[in-house]
C-alpha atoms as a PDB file:
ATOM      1  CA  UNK A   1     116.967  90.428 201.140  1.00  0.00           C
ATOM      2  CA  UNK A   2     113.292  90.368 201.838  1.00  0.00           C
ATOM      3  CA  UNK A   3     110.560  88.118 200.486  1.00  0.00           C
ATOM      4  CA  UNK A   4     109.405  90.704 197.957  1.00  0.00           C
ATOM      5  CA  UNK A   5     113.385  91.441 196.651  1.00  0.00           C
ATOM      6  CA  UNK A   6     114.003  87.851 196.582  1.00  0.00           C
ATOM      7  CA  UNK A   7     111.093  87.043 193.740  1.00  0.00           C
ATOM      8  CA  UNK A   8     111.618  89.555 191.540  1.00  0.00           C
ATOM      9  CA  UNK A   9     109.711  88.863 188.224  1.00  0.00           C
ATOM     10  CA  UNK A  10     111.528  87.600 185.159  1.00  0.00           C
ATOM     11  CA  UNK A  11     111.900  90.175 182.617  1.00  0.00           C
ATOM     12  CA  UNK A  12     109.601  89.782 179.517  1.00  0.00           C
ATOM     13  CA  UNK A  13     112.507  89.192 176.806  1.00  0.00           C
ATOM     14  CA  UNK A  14     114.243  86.818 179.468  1.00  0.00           C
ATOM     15  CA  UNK A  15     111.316  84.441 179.808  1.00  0.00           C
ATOM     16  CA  UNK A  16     111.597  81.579 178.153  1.00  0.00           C
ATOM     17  CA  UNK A  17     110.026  82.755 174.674  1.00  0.00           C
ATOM     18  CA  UNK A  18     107.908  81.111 171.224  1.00  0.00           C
ATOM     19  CA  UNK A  19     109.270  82.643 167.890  1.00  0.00           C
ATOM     20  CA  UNK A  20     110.004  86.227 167.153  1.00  0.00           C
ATOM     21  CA  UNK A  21     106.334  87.311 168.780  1.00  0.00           C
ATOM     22  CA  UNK A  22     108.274  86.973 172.202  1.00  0.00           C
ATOM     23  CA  UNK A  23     105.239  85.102 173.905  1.00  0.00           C
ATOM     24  CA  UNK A  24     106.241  83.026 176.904  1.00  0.00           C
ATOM     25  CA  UNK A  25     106.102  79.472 176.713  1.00  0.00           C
ATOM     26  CA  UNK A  26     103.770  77.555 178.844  1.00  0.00           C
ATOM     27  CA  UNK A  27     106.407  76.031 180.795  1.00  0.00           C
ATOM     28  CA  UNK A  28     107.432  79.856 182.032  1.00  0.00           C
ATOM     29  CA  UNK A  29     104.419  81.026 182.593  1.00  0.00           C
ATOM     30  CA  UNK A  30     103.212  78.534 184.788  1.00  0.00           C
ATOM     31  CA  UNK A  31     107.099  79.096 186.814  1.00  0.00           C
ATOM     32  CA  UNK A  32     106.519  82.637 186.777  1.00  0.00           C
ATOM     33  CA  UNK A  33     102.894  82.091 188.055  1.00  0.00           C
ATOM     34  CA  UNK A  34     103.931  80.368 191.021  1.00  0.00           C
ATOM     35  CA  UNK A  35     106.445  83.258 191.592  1.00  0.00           C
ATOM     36  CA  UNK A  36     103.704  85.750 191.236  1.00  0.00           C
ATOM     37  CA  UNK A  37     100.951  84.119 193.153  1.00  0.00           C
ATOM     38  CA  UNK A  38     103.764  84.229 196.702  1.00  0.00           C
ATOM     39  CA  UNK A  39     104.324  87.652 195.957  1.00  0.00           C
ATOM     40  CA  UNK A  40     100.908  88.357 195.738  1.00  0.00           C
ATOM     41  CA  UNK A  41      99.798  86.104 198.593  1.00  0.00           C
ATOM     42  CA  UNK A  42     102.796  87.386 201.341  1.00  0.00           C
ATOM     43  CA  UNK A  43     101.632  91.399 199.767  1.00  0.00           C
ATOM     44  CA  UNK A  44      98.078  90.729 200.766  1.00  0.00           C
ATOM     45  CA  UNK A  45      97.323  91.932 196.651  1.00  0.00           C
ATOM     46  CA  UNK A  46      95.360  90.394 194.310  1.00  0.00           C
ATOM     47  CA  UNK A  47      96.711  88.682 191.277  1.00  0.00           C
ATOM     48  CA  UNK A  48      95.221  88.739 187.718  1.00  0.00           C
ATOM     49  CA  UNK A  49      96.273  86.137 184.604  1.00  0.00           C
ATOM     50  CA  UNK A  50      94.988  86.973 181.057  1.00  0.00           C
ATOM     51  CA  UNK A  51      94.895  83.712 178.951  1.00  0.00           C
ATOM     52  CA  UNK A  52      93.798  83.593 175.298  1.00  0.00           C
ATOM     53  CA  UNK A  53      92.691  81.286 172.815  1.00  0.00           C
ATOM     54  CA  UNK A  54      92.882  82.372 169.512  1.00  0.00           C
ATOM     55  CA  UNK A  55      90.102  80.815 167.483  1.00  0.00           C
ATOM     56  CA  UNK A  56      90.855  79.440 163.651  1.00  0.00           C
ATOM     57  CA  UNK A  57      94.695  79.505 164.957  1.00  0.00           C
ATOM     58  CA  UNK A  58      94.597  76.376 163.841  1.00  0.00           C
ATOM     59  CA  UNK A  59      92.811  76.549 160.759  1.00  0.00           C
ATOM     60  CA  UNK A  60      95.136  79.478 159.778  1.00  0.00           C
ATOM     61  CA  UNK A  61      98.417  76.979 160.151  1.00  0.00           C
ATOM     62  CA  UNK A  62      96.655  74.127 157.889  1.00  0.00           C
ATOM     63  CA  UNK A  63      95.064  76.222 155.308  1.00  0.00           C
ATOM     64  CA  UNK A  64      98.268  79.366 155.388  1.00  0.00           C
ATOM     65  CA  UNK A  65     101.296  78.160 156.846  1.00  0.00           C
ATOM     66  CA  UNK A  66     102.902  78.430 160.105  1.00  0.00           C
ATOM     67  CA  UNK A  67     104.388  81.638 158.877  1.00  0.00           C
ATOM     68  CA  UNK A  68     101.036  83.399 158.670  1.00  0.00           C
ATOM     69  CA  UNK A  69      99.733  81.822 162.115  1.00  0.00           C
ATOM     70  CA  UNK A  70     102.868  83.053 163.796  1.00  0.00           C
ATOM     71  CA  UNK A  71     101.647  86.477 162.150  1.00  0.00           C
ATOM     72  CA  UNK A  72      98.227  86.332 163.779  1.00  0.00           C
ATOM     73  CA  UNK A  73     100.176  85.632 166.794  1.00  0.00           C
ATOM     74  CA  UNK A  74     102.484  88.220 166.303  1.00  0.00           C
ATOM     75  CA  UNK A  75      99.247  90.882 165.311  1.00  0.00           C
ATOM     76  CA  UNK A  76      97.821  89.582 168.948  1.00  0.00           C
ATOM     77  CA  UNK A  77     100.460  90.746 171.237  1.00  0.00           C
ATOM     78  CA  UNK A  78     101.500  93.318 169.509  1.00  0.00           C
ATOM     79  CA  UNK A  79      97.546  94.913 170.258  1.00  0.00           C
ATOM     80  CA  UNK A  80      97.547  93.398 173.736  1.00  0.00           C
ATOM     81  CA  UNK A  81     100.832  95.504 174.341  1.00  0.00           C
END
């Protein structure tokens, strides 16, 4: 087993996930980061990270519901996939 077998990445759906949207959790992403980043560093490769904020999130939840913010979530990935 090599360095590059031995960190494989964790599968989307296994990841540790928020709601039915199947966003990672903080918490994963910044274990899975630290995975990444080794790979990347032992490869020689660079390494990207996307982060969002999604403005009025909050403004949805108060005004809407959490239903309908998990929605815009929801609408967010499913256009970044």
């Amino acid at each position: 087993m090599n360095a590059h077998s031995a960190a494989r990445p964790i599968p989307f759906q296994a990841a540790v996930c928020l709601h039915a949207h199947g966003l990672t959790t903080r918490r994963a992403l910044e274990e899975q980061f630290e995975i990444e980043a080794a790979r990347a560093s032992l490869a020689g490769t660079p390494l990207s990270l996307l982060l969002l904020d999604l403005d009025s999130l909050k403004a949805i939840n108060d005004q809407r519901g959490h239903g309908a913010g998990d929605s815009a979530v929801a609408a967010t990935a499913s256009a970044l996939r």
